[in-house]
N, C-alpha and C. Protein backbone atom coordinates (compact mmCIF):
# COMPACT_ATOMS: atom_id res chain seq x y z
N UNK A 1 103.49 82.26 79.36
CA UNK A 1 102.79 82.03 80.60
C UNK A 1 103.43 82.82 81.72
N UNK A 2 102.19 83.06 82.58
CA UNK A 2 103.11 84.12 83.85
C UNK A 2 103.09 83.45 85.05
N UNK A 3 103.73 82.46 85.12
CA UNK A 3 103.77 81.46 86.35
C UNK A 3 105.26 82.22 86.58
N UNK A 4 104.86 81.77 88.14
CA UNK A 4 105.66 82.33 89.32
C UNK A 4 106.14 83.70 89.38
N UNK A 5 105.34 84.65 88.54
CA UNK A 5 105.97 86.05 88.13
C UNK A 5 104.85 86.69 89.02
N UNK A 6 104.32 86.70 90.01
CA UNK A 6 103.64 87.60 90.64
C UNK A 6 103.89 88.90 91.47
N UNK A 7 103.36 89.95 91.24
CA UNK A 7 104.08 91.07 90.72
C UNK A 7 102.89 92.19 91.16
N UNK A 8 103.03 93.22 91.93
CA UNK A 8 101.50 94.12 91.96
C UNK A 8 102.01 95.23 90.38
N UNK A 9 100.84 95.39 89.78
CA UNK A 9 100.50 96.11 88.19
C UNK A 9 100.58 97.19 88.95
N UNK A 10 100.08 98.19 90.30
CA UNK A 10 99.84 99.15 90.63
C UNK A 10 98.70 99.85 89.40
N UNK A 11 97.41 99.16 89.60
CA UNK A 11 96.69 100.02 88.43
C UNK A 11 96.61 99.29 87.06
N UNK A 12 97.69 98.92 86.64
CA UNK A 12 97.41 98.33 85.50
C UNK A 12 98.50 99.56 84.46
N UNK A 13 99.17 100.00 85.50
CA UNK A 13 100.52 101.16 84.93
C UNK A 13 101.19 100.01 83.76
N UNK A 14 101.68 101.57 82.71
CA UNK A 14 102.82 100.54 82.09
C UNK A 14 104.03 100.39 83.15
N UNK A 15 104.99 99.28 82.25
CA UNK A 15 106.23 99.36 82.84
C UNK A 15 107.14 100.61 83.68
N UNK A 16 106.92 101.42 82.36
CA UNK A 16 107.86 103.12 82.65
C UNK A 16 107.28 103.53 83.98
N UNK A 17 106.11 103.86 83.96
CA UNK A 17 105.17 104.47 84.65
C UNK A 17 105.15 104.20 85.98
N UNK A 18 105.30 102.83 86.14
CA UNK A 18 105.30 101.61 87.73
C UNK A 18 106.78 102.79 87.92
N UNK A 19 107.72 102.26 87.33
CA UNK A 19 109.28 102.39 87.68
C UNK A 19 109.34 103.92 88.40
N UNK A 20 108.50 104.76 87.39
CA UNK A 20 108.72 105.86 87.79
C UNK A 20 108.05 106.67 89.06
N UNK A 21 106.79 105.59 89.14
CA UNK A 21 106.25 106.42 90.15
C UNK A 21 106.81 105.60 91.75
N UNK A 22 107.33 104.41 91.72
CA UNK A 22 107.74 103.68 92.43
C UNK A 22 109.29 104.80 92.71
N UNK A 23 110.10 105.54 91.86
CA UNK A 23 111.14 105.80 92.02
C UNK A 23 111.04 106.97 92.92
N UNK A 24 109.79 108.13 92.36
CA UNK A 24 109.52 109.23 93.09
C UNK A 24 108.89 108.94 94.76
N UNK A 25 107.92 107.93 95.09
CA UNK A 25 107.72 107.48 96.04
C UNK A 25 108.92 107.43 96.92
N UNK A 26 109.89 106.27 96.76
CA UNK A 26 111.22 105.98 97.19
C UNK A 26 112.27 107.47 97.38
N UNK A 27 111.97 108.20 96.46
CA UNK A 27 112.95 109.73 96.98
C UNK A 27 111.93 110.61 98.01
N UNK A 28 111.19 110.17 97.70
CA UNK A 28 109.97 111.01 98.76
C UNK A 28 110.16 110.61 100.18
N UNK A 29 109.79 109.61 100.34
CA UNK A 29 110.11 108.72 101.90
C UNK A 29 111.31 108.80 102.59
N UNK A 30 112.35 108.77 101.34
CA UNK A 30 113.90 109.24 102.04
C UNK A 30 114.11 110.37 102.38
N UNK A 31 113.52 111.43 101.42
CA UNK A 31 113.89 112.74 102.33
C UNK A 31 113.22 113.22 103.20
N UNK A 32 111.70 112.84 102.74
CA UNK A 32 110.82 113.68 104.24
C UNK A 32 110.62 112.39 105.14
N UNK A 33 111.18 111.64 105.13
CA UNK A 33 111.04 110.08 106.07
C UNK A 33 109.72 109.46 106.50
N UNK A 34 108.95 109.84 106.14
CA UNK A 34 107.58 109.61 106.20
C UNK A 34 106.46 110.28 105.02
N UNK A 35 105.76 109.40 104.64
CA UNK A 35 104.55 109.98 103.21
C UNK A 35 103.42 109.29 103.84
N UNK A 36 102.51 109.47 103.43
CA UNK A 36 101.05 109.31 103.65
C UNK A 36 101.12 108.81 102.01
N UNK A 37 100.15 107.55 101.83
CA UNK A 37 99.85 107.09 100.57
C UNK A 37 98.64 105.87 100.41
N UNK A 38 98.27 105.50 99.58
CA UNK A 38 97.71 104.36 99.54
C UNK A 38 98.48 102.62 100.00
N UNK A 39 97.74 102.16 100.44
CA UNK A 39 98.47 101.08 101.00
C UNK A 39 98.84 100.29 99.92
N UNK A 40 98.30 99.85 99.09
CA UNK A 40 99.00 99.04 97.34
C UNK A 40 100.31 99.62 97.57
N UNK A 41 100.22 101.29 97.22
CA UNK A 41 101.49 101.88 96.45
C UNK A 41 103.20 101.40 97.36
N UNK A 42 102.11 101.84 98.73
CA UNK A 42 103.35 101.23 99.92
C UNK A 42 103.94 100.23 100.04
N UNK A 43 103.00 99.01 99.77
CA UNK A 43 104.08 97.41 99.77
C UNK A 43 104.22 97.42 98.78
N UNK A 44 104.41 98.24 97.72
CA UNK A 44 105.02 98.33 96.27
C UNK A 44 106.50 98.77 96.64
N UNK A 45 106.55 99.76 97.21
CA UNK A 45 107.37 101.11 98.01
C UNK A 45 108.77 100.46 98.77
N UNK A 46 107.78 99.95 100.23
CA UNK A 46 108.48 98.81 100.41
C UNK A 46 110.15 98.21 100.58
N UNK A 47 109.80 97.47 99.88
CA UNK A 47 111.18 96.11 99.65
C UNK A 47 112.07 97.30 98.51
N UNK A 48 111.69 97.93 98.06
CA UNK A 48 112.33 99.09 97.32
C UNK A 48 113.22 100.08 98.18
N UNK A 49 112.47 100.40 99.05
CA UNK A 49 113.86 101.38 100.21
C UNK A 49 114.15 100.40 100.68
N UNK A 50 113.41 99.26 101.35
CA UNK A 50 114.77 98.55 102.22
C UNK A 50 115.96 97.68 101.32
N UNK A 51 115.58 97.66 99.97
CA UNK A 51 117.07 97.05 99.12
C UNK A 51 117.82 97.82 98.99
N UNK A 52 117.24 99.41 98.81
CA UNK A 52 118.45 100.41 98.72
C UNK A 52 119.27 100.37 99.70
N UNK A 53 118.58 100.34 101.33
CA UNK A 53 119.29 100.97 102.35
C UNK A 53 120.36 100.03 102.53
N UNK A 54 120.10 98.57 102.21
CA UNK A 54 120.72 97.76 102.58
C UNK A 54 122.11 97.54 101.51
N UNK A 55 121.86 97.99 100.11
CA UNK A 55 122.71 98.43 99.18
C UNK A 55 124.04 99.17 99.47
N UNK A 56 123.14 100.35 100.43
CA UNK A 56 124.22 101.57 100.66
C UNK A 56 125.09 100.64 101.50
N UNK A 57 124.59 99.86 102.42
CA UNK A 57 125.73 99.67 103.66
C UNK A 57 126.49 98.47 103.14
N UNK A 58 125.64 97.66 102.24
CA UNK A 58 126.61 96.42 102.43
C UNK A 58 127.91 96.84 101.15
N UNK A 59 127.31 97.62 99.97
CA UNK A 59 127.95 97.43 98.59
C UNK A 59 129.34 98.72 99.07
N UNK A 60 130.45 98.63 98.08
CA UNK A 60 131.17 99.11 97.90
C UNK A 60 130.84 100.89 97.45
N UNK A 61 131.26 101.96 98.38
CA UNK A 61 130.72 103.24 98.22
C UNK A 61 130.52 103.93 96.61
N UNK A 62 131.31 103.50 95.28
CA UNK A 62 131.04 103.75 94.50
C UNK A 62 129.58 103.14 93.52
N UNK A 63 129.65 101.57 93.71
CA UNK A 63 128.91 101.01 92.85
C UNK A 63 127.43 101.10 93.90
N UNK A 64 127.35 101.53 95.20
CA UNK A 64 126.60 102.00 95.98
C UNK A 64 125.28 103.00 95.73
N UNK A 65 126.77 103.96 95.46
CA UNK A 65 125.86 105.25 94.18
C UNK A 65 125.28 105.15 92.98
N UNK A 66 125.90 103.89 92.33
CA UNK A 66 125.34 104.05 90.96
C UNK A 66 124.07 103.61 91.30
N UNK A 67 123.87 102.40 92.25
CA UNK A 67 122.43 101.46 92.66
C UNK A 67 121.34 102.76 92.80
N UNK A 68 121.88 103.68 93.58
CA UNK A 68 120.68 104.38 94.06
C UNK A 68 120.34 105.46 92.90
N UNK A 69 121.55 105.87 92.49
CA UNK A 69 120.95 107.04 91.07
C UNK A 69 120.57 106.67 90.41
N UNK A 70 120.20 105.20 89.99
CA UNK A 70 119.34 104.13 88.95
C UNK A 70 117.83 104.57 89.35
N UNK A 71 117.64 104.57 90.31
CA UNK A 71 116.48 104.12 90.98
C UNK A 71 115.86 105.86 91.98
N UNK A 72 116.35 106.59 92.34
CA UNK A 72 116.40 107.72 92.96
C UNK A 72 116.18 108.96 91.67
N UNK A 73 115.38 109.53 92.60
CA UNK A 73 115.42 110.92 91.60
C UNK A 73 115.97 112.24 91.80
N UNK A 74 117.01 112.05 92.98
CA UNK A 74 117.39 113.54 93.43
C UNK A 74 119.01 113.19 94.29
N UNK A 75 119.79 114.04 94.28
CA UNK A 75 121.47 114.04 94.91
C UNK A 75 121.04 113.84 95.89
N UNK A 76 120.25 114.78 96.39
CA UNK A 76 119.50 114.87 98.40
C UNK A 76 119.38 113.66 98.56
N UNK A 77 118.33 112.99 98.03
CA UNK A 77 118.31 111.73 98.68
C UNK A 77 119.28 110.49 98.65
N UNK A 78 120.00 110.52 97.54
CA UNK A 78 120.89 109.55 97.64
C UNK A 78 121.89 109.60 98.56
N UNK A 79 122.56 111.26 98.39
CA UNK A 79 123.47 111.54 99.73
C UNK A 79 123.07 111.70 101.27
N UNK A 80 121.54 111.23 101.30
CA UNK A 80 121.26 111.24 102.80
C UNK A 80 121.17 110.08 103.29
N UNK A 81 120.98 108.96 101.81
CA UNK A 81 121.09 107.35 102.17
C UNK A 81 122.43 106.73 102.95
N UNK A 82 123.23 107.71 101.72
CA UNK A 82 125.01 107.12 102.33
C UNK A 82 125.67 107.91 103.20
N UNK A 83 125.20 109.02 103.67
CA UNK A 83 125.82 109.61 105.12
C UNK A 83 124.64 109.58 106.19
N UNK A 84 123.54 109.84 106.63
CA UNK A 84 122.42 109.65 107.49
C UNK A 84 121.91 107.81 107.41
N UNK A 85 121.33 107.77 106.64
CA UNK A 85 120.47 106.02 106.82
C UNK A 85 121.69 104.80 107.01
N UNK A 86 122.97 105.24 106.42
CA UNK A 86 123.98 103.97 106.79
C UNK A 86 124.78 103.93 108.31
N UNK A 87 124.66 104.83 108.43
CA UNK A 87 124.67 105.47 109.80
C UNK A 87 123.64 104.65 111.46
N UNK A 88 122.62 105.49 110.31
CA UNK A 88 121.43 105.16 111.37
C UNK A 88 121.33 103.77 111.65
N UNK A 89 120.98 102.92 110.41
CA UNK A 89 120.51 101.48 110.55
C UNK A 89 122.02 100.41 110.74
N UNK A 90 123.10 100.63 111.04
CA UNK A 90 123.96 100.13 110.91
C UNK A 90 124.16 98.91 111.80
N UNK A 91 123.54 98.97 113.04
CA UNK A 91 123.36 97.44 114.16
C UNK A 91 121.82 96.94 113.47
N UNK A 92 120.85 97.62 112.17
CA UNK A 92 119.74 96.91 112.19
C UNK A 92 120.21 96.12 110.39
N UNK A 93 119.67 95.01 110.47
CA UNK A 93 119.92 94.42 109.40
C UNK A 93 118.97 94.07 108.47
N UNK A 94 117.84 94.75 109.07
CA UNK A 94 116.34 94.39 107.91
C UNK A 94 115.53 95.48 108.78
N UNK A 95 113.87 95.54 107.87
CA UNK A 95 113.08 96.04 108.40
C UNK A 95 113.67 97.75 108.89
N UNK A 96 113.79 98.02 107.61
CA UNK A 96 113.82 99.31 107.71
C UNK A 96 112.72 100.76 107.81
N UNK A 97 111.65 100.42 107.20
CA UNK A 97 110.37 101.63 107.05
C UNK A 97 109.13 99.73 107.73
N UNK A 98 107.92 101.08 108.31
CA UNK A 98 107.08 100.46 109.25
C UNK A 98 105.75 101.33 108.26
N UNK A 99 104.66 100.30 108.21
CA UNK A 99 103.97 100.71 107.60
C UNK A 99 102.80 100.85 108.69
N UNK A 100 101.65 101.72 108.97
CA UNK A 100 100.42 102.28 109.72
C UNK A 100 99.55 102.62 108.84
N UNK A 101 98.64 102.12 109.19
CA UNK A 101 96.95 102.77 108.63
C UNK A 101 96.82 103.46 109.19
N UNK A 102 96.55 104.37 108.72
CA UNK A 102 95.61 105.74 108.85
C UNK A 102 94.12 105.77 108.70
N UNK A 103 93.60 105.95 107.71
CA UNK A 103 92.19 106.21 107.66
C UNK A 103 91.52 105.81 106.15
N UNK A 104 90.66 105.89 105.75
CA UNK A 104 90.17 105.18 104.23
C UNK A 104 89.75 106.86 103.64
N UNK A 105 90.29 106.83 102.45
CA UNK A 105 90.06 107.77 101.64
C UNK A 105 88.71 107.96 101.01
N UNK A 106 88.33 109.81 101.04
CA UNK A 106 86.88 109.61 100.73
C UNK A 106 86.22 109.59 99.67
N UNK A 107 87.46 109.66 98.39
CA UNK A 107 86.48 109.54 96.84
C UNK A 107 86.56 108.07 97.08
N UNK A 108 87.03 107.58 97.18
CA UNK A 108 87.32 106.06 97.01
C UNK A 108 87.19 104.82 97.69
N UNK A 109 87.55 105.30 99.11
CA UNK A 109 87.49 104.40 100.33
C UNK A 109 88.73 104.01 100.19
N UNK A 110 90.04 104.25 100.01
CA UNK A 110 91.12 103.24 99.82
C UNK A 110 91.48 103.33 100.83
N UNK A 111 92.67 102.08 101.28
CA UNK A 111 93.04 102.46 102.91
C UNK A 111 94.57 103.34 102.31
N UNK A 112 94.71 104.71 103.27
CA UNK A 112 95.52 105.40 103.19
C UNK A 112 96.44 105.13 104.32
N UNK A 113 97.53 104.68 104.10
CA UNK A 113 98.78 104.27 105.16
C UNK A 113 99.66 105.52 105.26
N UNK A 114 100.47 104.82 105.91
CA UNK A 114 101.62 106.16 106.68
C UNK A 114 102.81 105.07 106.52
N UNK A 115 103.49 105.17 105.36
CA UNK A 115 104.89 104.55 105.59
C UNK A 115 105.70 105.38 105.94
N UNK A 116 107.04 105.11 106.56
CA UNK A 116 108.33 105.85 107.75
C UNK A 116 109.31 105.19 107.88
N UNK A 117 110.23 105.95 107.95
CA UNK A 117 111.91 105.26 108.47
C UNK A 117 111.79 105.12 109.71
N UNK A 118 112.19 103.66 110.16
CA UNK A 118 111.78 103.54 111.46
C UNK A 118 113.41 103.64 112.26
């Protein structure tokens, strides 16, 4: 039974697939600090950079790194988490990226958001 496991499928992705496209999203947003995407993918997106960011600052600088190269797909971004974003957000303690609508997409109508490091 799947009680209390509620969870967005993104699509109805396998497992791998969620992880992975959730991972490239998350290196995307960190380095160019802002993506344009579907709004699903974004509160998927989400609680995903702000556990990292909050990772980098609170955890110990080694086991720091391992969190994010789990989950990250590129050196750039991980090393811009732990010298730029721990930096930046360091008096903020939550609420790291701000999500905006943009406009509805035209094969589809989906609403296309603007998530950002705020």
């Amino acid at each position: 039974m799947r009680h209390q496991k509620k969870q967005s499928k993104l699509g109805g992705r396998p497992r791998d697939a969620r992880r992975l496209l959730l991972g490239n999203l998350a290196t995307s947003l960190i380095i160019h600090e802002k993506i344009q995407t579907t709004q699903a993918r974004a509160k998927a997106v989400q609680p995903l950079v702000d556990e990292l960011i909050h990772i980098a600052k609170t955890k110990d600088k080694r086991m720091a790194i391992r969190s994010l190269n789990s989950v990250l797909h590129s050196e750039l971004s991980s090393r811009k988490v732990m010298e730029e974003l721990v930096k930046r957000y360091s008096e903020r303690t939550s609420g790291f990226t701000r999500i905006t609508a943009i406009k509805f997409r035209a094969g589809d109508a989906a609403p296309i958001v603007q998530i950002d490091l705020v």
